[in-house]
C-alpha atoms as a PDB file:
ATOM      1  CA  UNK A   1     -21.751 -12.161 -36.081  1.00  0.00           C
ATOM      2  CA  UNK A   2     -25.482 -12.506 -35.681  1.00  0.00           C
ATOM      3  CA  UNK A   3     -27.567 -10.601 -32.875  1.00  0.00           C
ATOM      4  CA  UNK A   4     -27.795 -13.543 -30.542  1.00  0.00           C
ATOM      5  CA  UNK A   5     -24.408 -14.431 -30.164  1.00  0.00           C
ATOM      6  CA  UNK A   6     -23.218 -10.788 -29.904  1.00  0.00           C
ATOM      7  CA  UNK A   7     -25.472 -10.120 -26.833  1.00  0.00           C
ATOM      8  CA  UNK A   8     -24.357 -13.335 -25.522  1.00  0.00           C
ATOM      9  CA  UNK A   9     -20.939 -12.327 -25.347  1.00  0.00           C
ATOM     10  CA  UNK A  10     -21.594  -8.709 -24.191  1.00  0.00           C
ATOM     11  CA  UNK A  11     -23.603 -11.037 -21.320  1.00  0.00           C
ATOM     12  CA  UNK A  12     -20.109 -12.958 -20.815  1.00  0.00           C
ATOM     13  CA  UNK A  13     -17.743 -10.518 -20.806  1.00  0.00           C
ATOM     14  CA  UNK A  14     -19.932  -8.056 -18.051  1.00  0.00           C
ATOM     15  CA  UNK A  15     -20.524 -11.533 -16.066  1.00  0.00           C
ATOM     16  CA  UNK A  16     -16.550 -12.392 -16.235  1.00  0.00           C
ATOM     17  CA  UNK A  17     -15.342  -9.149 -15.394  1.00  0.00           C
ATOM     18  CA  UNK A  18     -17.430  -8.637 -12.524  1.00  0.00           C
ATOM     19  CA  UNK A  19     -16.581 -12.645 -11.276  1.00  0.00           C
ATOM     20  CA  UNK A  20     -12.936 -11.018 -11.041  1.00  0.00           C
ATOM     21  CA  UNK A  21     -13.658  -8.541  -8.971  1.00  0.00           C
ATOM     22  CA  UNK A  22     -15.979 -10.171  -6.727  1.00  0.00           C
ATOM     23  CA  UNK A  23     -13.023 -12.634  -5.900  1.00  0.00           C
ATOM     24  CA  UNK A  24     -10.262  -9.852  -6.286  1.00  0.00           C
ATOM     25  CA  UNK A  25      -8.220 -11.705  -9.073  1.00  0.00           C
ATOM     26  CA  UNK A  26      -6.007  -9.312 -10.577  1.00  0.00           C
ATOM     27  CA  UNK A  27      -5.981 -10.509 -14.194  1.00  0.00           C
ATOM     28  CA  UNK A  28      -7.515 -13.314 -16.614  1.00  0.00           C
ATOM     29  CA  UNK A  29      -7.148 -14.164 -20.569  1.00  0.00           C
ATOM     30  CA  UNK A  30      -9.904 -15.669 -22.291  1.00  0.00           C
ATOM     31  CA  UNK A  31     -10.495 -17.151 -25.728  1.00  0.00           C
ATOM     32  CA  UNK A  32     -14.078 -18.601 -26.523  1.00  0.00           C
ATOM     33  CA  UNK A  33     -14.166 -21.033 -29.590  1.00  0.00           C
ATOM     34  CA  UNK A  34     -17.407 -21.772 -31.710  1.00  0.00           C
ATOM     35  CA  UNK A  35     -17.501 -23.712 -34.528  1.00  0.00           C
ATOM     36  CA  UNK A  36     -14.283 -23.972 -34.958  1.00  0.00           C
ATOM     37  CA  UNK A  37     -14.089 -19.780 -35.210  1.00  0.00           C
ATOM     38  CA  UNK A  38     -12.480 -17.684 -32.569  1.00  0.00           C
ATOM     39  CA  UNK A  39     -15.589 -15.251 -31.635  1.00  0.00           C
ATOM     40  CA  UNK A  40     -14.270 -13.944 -28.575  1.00  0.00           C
ATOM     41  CA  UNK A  41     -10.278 -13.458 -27.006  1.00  0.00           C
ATOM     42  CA  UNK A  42      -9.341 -10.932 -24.628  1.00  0.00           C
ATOM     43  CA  UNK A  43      -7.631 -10.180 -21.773  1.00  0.00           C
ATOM     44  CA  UNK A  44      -8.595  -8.774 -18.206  1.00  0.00           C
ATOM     45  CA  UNK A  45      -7.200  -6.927 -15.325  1.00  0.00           C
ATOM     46  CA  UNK A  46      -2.889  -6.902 -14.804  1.00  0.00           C
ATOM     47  CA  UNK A  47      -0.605  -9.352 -14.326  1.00  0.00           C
ATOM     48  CA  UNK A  48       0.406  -8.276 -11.128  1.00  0.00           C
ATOM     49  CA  UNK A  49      -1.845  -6.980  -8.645  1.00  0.00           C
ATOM     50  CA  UNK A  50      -0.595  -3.492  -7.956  1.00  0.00           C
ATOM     51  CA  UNK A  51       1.066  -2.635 -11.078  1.00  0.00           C
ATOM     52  CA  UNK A  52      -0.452  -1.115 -14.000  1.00  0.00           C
ATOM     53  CA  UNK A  53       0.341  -3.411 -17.008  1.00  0.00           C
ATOM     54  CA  UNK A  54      -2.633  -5.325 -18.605  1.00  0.00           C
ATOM     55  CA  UNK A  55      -3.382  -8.776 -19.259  1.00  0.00           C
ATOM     56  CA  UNK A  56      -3.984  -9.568 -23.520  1.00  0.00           C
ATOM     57  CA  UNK A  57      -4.685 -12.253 -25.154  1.00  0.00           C
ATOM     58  CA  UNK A  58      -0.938 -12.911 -25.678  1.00  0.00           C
ATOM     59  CA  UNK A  59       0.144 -12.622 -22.069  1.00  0.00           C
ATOM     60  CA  UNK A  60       1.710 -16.178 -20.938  1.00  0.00           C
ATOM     61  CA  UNK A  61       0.183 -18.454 -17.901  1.00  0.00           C
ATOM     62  CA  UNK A  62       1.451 -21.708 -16.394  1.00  0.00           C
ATOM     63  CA  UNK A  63      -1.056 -23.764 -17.712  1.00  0.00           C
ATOM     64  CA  UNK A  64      -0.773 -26.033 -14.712  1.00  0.00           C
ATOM     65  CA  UNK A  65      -2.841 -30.002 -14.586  1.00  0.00           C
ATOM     66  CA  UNK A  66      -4.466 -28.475 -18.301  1.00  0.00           C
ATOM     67  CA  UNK A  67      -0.806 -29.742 -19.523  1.00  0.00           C
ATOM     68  CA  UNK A  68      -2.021 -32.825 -19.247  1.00  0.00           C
ATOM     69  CA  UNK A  69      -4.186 -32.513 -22.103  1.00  0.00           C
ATOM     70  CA  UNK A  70      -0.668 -31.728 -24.416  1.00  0.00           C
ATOM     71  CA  UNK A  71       0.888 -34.782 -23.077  1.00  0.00           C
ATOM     72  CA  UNK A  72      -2.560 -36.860 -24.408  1.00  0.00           C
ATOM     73  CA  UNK A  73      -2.714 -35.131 -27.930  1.00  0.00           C
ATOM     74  CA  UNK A  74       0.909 -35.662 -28.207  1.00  0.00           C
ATOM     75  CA  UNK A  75       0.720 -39.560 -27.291  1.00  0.00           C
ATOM     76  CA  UNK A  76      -1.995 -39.416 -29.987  1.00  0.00           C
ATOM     77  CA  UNK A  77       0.032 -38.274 -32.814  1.00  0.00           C
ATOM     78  CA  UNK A  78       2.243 -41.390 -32.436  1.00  0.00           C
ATOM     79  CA  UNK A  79      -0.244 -43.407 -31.912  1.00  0.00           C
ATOM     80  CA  UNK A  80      -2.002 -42.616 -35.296  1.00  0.00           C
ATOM     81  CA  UNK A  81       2.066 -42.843 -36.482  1.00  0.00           C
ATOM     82  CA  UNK A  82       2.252 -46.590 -35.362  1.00  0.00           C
ATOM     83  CA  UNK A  83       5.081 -45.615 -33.108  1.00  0.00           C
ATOM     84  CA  UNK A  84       3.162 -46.387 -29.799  1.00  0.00           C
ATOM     85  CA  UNK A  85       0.069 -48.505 -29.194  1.00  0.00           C
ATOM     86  CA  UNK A  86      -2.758 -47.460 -26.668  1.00  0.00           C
ATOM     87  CA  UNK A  87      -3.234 -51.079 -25.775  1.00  0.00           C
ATOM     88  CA  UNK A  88       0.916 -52.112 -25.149  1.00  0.00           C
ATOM     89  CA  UNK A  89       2.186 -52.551 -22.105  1.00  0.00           C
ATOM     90  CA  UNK A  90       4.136 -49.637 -20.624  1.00  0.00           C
ATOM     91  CA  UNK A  91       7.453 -51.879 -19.132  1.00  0.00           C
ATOM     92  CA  UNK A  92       7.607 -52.891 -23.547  1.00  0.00           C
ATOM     93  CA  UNK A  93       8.614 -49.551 -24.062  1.00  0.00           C
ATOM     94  CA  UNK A  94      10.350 -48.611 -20.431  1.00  0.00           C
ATOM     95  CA  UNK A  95      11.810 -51.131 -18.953  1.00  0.00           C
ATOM     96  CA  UNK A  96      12.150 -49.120 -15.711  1.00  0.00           C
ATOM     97  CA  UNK A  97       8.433 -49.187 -14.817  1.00  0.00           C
ATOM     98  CA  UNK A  98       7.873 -51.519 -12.707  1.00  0.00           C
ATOM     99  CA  UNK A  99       4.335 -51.835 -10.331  1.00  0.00           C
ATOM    100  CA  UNK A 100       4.254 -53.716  -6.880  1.00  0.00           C
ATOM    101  CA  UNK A 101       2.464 -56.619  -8.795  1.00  0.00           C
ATOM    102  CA  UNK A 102       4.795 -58.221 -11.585  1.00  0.00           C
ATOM    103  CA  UNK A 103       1.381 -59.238 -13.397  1.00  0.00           C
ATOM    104  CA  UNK A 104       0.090 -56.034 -13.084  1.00  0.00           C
ATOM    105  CA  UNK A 105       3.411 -54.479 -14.288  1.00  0.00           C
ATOM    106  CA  UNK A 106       2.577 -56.540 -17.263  1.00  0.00           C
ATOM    107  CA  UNK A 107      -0.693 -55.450 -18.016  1.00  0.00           C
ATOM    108  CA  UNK A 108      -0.773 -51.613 -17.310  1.00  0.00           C
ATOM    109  CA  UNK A 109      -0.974 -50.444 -20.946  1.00  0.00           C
ATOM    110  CA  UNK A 110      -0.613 -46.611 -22.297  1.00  0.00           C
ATOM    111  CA  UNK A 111      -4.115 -46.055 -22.060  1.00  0.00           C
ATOM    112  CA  UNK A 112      -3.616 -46.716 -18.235  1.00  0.00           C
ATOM    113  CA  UNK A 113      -0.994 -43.930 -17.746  1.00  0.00           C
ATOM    114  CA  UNK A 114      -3.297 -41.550 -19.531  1.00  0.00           C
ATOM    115  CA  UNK A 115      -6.470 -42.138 -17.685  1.00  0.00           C
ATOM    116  CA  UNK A 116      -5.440 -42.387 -14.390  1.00  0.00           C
ATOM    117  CA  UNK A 117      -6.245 -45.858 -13.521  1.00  0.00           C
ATOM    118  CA  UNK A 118      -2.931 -47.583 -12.974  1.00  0.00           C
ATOM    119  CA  UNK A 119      -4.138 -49.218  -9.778  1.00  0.00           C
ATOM    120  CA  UNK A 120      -1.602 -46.653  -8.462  1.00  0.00           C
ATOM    121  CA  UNK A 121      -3.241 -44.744  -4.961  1.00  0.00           C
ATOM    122  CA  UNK A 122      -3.644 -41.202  -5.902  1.00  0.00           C
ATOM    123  CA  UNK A 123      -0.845 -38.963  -5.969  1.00  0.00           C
ATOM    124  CA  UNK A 124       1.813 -41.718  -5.884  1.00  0.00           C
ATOM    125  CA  UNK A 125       4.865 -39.675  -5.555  1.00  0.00           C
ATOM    126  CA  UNK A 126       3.698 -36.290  -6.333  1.00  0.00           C
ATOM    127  CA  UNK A 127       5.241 -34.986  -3.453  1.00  0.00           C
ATOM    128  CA  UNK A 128       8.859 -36.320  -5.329  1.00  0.00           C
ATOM    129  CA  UNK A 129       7.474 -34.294  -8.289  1.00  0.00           C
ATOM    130  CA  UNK A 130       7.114 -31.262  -6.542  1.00  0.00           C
ATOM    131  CA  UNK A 131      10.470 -31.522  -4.533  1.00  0.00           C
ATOM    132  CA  UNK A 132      12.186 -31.462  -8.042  1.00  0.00           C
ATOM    133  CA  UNK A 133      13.498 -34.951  -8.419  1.00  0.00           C
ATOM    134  CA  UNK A 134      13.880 -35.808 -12.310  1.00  0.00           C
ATOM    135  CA  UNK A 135      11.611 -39.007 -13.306  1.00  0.00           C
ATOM    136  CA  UNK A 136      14.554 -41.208 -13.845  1.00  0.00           C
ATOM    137  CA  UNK A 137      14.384 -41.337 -10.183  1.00  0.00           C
ATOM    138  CA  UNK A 138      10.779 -41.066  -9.451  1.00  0.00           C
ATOM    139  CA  UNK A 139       9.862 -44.005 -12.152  1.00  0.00           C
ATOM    140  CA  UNK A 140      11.803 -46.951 -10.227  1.00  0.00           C
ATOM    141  CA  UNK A 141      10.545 -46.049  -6.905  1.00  0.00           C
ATOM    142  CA  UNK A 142       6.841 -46.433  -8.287  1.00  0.00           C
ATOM    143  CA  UNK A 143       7.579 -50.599  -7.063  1.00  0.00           C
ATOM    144  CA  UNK A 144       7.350 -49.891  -3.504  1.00  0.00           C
ATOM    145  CA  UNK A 145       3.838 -48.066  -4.076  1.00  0.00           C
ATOM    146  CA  UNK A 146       1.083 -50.915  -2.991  1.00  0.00           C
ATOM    147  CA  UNK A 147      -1.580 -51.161  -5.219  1.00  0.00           C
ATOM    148  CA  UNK A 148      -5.326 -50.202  -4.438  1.00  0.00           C
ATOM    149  CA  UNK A 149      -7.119 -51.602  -7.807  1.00  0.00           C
ATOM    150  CA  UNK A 150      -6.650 -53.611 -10.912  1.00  0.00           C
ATOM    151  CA  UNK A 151      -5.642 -51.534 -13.938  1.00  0.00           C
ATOM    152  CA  UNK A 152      -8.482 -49.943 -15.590  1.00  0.00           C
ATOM    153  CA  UNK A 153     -10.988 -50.226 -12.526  1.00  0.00           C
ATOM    154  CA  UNK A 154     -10.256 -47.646 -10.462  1.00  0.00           C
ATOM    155  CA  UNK A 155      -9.617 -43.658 -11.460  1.00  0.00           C
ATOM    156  CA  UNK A 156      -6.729 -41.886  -9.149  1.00  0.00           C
ATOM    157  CA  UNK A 157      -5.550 -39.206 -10.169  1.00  0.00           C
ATOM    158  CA  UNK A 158      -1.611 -39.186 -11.037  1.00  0.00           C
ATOM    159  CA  UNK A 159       1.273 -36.515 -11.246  1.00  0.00           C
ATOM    160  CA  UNK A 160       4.566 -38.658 -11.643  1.00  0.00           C
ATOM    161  CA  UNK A 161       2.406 -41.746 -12.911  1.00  0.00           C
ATOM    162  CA  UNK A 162       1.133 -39.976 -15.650  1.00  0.00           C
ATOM    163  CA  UNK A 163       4.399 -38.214 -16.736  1.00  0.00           C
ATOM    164  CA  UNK A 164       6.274 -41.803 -17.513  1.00  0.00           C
ATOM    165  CA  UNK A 165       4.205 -41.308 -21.008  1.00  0.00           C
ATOM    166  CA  UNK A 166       7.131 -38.623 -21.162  1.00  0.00           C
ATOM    167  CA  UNK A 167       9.882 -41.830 -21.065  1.00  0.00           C
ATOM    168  CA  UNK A 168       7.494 -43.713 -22.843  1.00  0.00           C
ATOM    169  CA  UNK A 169       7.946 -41.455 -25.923  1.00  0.00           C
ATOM    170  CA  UNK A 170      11.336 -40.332 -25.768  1.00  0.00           C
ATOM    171  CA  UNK A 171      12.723 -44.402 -25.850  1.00  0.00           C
ATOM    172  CA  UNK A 172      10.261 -44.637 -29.158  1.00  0.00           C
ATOM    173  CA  UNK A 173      11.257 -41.536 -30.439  1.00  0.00           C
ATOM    174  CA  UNK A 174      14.981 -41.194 -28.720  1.00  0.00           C
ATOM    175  CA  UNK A 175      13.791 -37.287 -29.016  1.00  0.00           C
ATOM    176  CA  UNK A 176      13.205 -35.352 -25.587  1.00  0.00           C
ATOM    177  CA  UNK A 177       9.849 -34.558 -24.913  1.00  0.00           C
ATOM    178  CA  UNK A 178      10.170 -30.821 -24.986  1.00  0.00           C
ATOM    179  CA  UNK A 179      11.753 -30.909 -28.720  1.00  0.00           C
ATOM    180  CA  UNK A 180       8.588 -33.496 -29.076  1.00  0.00           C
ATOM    181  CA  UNK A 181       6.301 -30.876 -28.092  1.00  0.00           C
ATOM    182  CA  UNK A 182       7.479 -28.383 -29.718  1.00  0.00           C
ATOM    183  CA  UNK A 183       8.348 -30.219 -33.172  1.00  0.00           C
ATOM    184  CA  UNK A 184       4.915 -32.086 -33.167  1.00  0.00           C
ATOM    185  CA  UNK A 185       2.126 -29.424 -31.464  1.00  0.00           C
ATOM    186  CA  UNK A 186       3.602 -25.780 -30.861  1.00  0.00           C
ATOM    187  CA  UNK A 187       5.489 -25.032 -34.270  1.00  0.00           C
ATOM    188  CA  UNK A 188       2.522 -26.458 -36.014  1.00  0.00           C
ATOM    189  CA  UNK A 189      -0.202 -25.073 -34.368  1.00  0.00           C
ATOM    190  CA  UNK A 190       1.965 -21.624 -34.503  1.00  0.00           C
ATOM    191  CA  UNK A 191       1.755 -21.398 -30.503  1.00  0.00           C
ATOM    192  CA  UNK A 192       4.391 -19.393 -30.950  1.00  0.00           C
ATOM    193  CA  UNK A 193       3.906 -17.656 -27.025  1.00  0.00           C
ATOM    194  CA  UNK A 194       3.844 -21.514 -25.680  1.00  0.00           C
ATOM    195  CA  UNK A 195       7.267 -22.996 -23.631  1.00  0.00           C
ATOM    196  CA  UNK A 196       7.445 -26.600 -21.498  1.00  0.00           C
ATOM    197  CA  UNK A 197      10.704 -24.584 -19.299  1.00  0.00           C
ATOM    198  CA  UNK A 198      11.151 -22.252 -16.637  1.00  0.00           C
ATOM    199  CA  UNK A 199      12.958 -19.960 -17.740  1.00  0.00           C
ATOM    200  CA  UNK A 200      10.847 -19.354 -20.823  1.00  0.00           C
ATOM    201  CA  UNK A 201       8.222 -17.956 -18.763  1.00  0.00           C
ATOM    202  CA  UNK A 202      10.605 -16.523 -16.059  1.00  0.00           C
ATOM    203  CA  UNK A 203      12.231 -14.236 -18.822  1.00  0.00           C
ATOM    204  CA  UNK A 204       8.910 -13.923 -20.931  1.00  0.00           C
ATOM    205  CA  UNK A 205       7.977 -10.107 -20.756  1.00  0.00           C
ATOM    206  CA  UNK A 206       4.576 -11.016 -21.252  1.00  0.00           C
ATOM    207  CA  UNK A 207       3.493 -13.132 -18.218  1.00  0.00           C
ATOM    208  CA  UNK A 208       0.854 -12.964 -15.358  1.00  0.00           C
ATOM    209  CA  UNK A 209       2.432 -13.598 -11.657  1.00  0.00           C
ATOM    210  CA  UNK A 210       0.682 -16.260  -9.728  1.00  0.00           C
ATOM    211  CA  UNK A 211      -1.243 -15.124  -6.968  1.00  0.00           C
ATOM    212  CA  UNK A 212      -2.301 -16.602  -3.645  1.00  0.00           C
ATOM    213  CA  UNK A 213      -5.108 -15.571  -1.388  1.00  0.00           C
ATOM    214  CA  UNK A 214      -3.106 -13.843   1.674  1.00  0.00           C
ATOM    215  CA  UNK A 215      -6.375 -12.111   3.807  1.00  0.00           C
ATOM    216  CA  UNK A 216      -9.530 -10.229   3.836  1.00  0.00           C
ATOM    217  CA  UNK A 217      -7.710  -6.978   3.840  1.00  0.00           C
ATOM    218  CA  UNK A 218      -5.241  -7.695   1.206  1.00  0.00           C
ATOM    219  CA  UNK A 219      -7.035 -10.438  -0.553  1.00  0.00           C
ATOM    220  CA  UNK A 220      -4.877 -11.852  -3.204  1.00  0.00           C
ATOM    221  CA  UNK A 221      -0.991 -11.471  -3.447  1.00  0.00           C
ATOM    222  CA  UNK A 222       1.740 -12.256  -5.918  1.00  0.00           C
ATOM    223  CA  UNK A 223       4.374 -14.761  -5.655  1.00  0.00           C
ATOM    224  CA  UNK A 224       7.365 -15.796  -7.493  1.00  0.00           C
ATOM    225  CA  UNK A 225       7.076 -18.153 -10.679  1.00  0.00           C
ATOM    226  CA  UNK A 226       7.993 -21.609  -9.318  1.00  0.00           C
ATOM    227  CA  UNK A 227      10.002 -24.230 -10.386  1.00  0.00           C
ATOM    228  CA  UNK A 228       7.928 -26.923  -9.711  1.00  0.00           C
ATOM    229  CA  UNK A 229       6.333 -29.223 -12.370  1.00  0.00           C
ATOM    230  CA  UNK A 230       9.198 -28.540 -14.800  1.00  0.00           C
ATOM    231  CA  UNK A 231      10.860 -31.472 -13.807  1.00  0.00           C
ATOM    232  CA  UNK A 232       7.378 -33.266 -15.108  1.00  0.00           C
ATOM    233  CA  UNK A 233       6.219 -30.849 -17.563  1.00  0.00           C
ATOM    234  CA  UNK A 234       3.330 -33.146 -19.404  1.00  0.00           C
ATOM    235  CA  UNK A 235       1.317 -32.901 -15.661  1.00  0.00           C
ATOM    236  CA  UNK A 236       2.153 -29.534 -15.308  1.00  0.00           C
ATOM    237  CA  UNK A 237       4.765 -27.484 -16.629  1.00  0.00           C
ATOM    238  CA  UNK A 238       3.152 -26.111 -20.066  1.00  0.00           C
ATOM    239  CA  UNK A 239       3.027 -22.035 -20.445  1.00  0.00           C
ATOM    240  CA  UNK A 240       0.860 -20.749 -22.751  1.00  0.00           C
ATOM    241  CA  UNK A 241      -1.420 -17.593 -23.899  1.00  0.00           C
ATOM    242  CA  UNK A 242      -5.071 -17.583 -24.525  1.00  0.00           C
ATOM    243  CA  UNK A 243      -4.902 -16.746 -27.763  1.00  0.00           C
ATOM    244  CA  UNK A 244      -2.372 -19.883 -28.433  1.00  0.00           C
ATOM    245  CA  UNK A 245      -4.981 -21.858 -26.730  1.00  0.00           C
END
């Protein structure tokens, strides 16, 4: 490692470390990439503020919206397979999607889903997401949703819009989208610490606790592991560790 970039990193990791502690959160994992070469990964702080066990680079988070990015890569691998198009309409492979517009409904393609610009307002729904309903019931309803834009004019940002890729490639596939996941990015990749369920990282024995900011005197505070997102797993329900990252 030349001179440069080691002082830049022993910049970085005093900078981080004291970031934490300025805003009193307990742990972090970080992994810095350059040129395609790992030159830094390592954990800070505990996974739980008020108990002594560290944070490494293996220690599992929910990866929250940055699932997103899986659900994108993923789409891209069949893409490149000819098994889904960017440019063909959604309701072609899912019958059950269905807009407020039937001509819109007809030209929303893949590449809308991904990129938030549906013509959906944003958020359609995500309050379904997040009271655990699966998308086989969240997709139909999308019909009573009025529109705000043509597809492809407008970004909004989507929860239960952007997980019908999830339907999308399990009709093409007739695979679920965890085993898709899995069979097509974590085994191959070796992510070996990464899961798309709850109870992978509920029963993980190496995984931060989600915090919340309570007060000034107690700052930040741990809370349980929650369900949501699970139920839509490509906007939110990925765990992973830094150094599978």
């Amino acid at each position: 490692m030349d001179a440069s970039l080691a002082s830049y990193l022993s910049d970085f990791e005093r900078d981080f470390e004291n970031g934490l502690n300025d805003k009193r959160i307990p742990g972090a994992a970080v992994v810095i990439v350059k040129d395609g070469r790992v030159v830094f990964q390592k954990g800070f702080g505990v996974k739980e503020k008020g108990k002594a066990d560290p944070v490494n680079e293996h220690t599992v988070f929910r990866l929250g919206s940055v699932s997103k990015g899986f659900a994108s890569i993923l789409a891209g691998v069949f893409v490149e397979e000819g098994v889904v198009s960017w440019d063909e309409p959604v309701n072609r492979y899912l019958n059950e999607f269905q807009l407020n517009d039937a001509e819109q409904t007809g030209r929303v393609q893949v590449k809308h889903l991904l990129s938030h610009t549906t013509g959906l307002p944003r958020h359609a729904y995500t309050n379904l997401v997040e009271d655990g309903l699966p998308l086989e019931r969240i997709i139909p309803r999308l019909k009573h949703v009025p529109l705000i834009a043509k597809e492809g004019e407008q970004i909004a940002y989507q929860n239960a819009t952007y997980s019908v890729i999830e339907k999308v490639l399990e009709s093409q596939t007739k695979t679920s989208f965890n085993a898709l996941l899995h069979d097509k990015l974590f085994t191959p990749l070796n992510m070996t610490y990464s899961s798309a369920a709850f109870d992978s990282i509920r029963y993980s024995p190496n995984k931060a606790s989600p915090h919340v900011y309570h007060s000034r005197s107690k700052g930040r505070v741990p809370i349980p592991i929650s369900r949501k997102y699970y139920n839509a797993v490509s906007s939110g329900g990925i765990n992973a560790s830094a150094s599978d990252m």
